[in-house]
Protein backbone atom coordinates (compact mmCIF):
# COMPACT_ATOMS: atom_id res chain seq x y z
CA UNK A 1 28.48 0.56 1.32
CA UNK A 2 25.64 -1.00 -0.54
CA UNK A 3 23.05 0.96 -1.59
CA UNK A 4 20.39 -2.12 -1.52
CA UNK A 5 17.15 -1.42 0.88
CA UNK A 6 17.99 -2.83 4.36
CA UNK A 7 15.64 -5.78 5.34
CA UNK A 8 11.91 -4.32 6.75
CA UNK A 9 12.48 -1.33 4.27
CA UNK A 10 9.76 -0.70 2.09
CA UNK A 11 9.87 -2.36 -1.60
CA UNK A 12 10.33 -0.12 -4.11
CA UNK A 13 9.67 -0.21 -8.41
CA UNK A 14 9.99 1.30 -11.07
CA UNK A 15 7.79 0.78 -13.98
CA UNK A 16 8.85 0.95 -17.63
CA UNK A 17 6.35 0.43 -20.31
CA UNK A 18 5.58 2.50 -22.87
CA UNK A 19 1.56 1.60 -22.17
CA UNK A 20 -0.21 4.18 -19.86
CA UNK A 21 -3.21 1.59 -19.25
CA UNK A 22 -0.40 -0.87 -18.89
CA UNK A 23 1.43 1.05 -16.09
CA UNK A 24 -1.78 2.01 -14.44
CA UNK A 25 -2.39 -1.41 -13.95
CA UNK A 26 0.69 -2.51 -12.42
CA UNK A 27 0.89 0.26 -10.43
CA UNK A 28 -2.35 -0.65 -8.83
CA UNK A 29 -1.56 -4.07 -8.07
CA UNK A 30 1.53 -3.10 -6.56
CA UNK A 31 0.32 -0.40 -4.53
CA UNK A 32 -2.42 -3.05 -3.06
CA UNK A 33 0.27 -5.39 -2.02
CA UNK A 34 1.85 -2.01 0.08
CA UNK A 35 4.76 -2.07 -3.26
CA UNK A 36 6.09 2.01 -4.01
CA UNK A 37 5.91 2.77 -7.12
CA UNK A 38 8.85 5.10 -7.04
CA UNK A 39 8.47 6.06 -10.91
CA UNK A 40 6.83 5.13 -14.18
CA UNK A 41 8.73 5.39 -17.83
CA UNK A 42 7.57 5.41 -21.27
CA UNK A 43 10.33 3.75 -23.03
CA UNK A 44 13.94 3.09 -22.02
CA UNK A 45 15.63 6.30 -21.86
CA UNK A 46 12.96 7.26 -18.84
CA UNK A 47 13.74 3.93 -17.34
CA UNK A 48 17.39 4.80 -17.21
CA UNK A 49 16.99 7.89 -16.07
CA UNK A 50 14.21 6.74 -13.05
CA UNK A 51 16.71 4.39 -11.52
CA UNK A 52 19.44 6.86 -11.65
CA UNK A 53 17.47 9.43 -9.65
CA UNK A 54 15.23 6.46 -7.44
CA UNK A 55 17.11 4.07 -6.94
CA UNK A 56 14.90 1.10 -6.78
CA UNK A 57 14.96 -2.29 -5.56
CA UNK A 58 13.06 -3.80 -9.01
CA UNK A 59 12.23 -2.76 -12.40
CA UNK A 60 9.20 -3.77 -14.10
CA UNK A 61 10.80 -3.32 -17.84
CA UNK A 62 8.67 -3.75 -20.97
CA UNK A 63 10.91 -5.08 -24.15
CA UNK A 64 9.42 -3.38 -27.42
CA UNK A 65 8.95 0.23 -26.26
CA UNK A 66 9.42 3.62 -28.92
CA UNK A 67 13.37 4.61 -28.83
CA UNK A 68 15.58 2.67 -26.51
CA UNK A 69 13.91 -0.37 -25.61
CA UNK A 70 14.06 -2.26 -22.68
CA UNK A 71 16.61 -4.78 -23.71
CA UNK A 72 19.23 -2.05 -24.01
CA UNK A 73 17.76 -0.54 -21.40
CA UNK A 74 18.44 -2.75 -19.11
CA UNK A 75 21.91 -3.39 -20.01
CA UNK A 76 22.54 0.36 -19.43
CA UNK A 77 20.98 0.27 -16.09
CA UNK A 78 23.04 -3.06 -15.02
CA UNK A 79 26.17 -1.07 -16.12
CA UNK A 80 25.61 1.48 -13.91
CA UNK A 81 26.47 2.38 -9.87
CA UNK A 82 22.90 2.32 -8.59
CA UNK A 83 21.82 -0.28 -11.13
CA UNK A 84 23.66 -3.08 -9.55
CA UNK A 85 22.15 -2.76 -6.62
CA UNK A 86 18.36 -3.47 -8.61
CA UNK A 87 16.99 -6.35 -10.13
CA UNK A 88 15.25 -6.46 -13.34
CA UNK A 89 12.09 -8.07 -14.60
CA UNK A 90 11.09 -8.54 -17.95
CA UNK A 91 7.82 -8.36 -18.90
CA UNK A 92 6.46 -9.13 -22.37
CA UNK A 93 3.09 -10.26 -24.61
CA UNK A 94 5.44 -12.26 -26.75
CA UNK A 95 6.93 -15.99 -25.61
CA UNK A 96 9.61 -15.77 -27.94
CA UNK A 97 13.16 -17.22 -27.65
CA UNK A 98 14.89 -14.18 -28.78
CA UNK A 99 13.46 -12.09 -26.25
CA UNK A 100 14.18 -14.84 -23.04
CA UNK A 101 17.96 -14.94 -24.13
CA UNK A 102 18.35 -11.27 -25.15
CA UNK A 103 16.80 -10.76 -21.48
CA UNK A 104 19.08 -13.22 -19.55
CA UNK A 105 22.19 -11.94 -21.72
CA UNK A 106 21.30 -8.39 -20.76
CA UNK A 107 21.72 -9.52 -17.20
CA UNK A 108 17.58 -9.35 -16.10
CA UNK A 109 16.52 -11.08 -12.87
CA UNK A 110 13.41 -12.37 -14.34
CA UNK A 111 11.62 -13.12 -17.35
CA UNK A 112 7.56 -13.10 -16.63
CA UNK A 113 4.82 -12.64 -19.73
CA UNK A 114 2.20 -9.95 -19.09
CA UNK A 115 -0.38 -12.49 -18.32
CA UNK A 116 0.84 -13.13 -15.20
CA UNK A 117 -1.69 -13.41 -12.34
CA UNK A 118 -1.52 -10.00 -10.02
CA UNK A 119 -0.75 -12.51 -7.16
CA UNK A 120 2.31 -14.11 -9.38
CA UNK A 121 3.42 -10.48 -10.33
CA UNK A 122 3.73 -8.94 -6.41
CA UNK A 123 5.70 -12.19 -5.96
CA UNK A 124 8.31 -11.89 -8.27
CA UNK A 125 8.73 -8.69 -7.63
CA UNK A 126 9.58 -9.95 -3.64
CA UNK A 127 11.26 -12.92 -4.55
CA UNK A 128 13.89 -11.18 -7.11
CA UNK A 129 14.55 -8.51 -4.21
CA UNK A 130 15.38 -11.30 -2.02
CA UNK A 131 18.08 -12.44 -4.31
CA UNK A 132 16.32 -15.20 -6.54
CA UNK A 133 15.99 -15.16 -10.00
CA UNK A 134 12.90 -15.61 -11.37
CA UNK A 135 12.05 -17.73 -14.62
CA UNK A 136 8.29 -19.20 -15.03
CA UNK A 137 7.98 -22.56 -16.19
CA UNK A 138 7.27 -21.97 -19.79
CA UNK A 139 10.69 -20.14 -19.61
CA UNK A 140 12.96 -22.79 -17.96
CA UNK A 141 11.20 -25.06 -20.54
CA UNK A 142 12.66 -22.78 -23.40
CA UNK A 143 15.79 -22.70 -21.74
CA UNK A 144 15.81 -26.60 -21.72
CA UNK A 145 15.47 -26.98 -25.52
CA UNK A 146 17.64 -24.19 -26.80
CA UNK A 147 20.66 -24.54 -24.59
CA UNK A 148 20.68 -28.11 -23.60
CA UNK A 149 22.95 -29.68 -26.51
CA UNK A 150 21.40 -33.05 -28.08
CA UNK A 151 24.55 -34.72 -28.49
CA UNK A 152 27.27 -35.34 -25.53
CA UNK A 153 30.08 -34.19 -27.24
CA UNK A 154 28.41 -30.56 -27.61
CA UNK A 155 28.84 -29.48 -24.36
CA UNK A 156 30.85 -27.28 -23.14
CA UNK A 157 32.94 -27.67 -20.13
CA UNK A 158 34.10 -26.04 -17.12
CA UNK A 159 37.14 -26.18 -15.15
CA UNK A 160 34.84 -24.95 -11.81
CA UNK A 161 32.23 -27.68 -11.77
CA UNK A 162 35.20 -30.27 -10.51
CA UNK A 163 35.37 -27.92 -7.39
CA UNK A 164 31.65 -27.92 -6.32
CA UNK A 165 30.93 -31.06 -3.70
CA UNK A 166 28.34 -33.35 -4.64
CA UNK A 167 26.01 -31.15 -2.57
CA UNK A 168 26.97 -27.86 -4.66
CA UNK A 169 26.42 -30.38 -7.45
CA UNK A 170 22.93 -31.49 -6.32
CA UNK A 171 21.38 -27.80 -5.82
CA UNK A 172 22.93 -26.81 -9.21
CA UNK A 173 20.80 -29.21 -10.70
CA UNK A 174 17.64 -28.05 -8.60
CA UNK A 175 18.59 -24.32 -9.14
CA UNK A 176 18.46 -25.38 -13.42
CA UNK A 177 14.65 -26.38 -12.49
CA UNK A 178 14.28 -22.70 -11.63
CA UNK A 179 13.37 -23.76 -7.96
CA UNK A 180 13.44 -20.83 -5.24
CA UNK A 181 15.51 -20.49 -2.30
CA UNK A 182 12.33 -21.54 -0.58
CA UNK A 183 11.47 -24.59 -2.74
CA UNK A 184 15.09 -25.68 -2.44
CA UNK A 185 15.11 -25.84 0.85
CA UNK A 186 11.73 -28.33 1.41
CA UNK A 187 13.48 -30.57 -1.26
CA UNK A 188 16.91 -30.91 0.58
CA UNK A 189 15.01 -30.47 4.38
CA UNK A 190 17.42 -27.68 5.02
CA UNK A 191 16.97 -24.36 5.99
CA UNK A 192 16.89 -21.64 3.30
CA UNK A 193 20.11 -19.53 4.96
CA UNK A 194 21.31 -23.29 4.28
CA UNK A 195 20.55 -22.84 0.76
CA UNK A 196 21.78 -19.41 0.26
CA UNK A 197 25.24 -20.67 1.32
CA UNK A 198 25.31 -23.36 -1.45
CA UNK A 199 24.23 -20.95 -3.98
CA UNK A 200 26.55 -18.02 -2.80
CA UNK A 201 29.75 -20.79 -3.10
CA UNK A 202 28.82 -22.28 -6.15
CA UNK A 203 28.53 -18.75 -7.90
CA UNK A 204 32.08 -17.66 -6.28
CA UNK A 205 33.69 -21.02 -7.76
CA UNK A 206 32.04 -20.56 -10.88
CA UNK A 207 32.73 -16.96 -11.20
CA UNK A 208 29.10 -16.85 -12.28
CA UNK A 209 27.32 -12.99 -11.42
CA UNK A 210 23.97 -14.57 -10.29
CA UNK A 211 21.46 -17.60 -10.32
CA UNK A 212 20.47 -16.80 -14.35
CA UNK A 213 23.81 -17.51 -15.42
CA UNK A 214 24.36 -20.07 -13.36
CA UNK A 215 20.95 -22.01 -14.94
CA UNK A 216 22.15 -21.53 -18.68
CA UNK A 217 26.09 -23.10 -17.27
CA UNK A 218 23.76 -26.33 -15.76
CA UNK A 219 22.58 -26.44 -19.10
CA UNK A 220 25.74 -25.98 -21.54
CA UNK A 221 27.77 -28.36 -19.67
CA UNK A 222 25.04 -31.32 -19.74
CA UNK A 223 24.85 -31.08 -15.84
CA UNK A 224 21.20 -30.17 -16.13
CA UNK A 225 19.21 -30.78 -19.05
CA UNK A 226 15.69 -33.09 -20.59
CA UNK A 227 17.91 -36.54 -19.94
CA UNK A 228 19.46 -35.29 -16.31
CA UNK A 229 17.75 -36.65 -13.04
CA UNK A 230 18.43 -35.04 -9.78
């Protein structure tokens, strides 16, 4: 039995940043948009330790934080019972590389810089509890240069790409723009329970765990990438 919120239940996060001013302001935000803050943590050890005891449907997770920080963190909290039923979101000053592919290697949801807009950050937090992943452009941009390879011969392949239809193909491709369930679904004019059955066969025939990993495949195996059109 999954321990996931049922649909209509209320939201809730936990918020991991070793900031109190930083928390504070999150907290506010969220509690505006009718979000529960179920906890708040310092560093990464708290954050482990808040999901254990709340399980909640999202983590707000800093990076650099005293101790364990939230890269490790997070992997800790993804390897655990009640942490694969939550998504992770990354938050962070920095718009580094290391810290976008440490954070989708760790298994995070999202990757969002602390800039964000308070209207951008109550939405991420809704869309990854609805089961998409969230990267913003700057990120997907990042993920375009570093993992698609310049020259045809570097990319890798994969025996489960000859299995997907050309319609499995097509929304891979869309799903490497980091386009939502939502957005998917006004590009092909289908419904989004449309879309989430694409998405939901192309990660069982991939063997892929979620929408993040199957973004960097799009990109390794030249299926998606700065030359690719749609």
């Amino acid at each position: 039995m999954s321990d996931a919120a049922p649909a209509g239940a209320p939201l809730r996060v936990v918020i991991a940043d070793d900031q109190m001013l930083v928390r504070s302001g999150f907290r506010l935000i969220l509690d505006e948009a009718g979000i529960t803050v179920a906890a708040e943590a310092a560093n990464g050890t708290e954050a482990v330790a808040a999901v254990l005891k709340h399980r909640p449907d999202v983590v707000l997770m800093d990076i650099r934080m005293p101790g364990m920080d939230g890269l490790e963190a997070t992997r800790r909290i993804l390897a655990s019972k009640p942490g694969r039923e939550c998504r992770i979101i990354i938050l962070t000053t920095f718009d580094l590389d290391q810290y976008v592919y440490a954070a989708l290697t760790a298994g995070a949801s999202g990757f969002l810089l602390k800039d964000t807009s308070p209207e951008q950050l109550v939405a991420a937090v809704r869309m990854v509890r609805s089961g998409d992943a969230l990267l913003a452009p700057s990120i997907t941009r990042r993920l375009i240069e570093r993992f698609a390879p310049h020259q045809p011969g570097q990319f890798l392949s994969h025996a489960g790409l000859s299995d997907l239809t050309a319609r499995e193909l097509q929304v891979l491709r869309l799903l490497a723009r980091g386009l939502s369930n939502a957005e998917l679904a006004a590009e092909l004019t289908v419904s989004t329970a449309t879309v989430k059955t694409h998405v939901a066969a192309i990660l069982a025939k991939l063997q892929l765990r979620d929408r993040v990993q199957a973004i960097v495949l799009a990109y390794q195996t030249g299926l998606a990438g700065p030359a690719v059109r749609s």
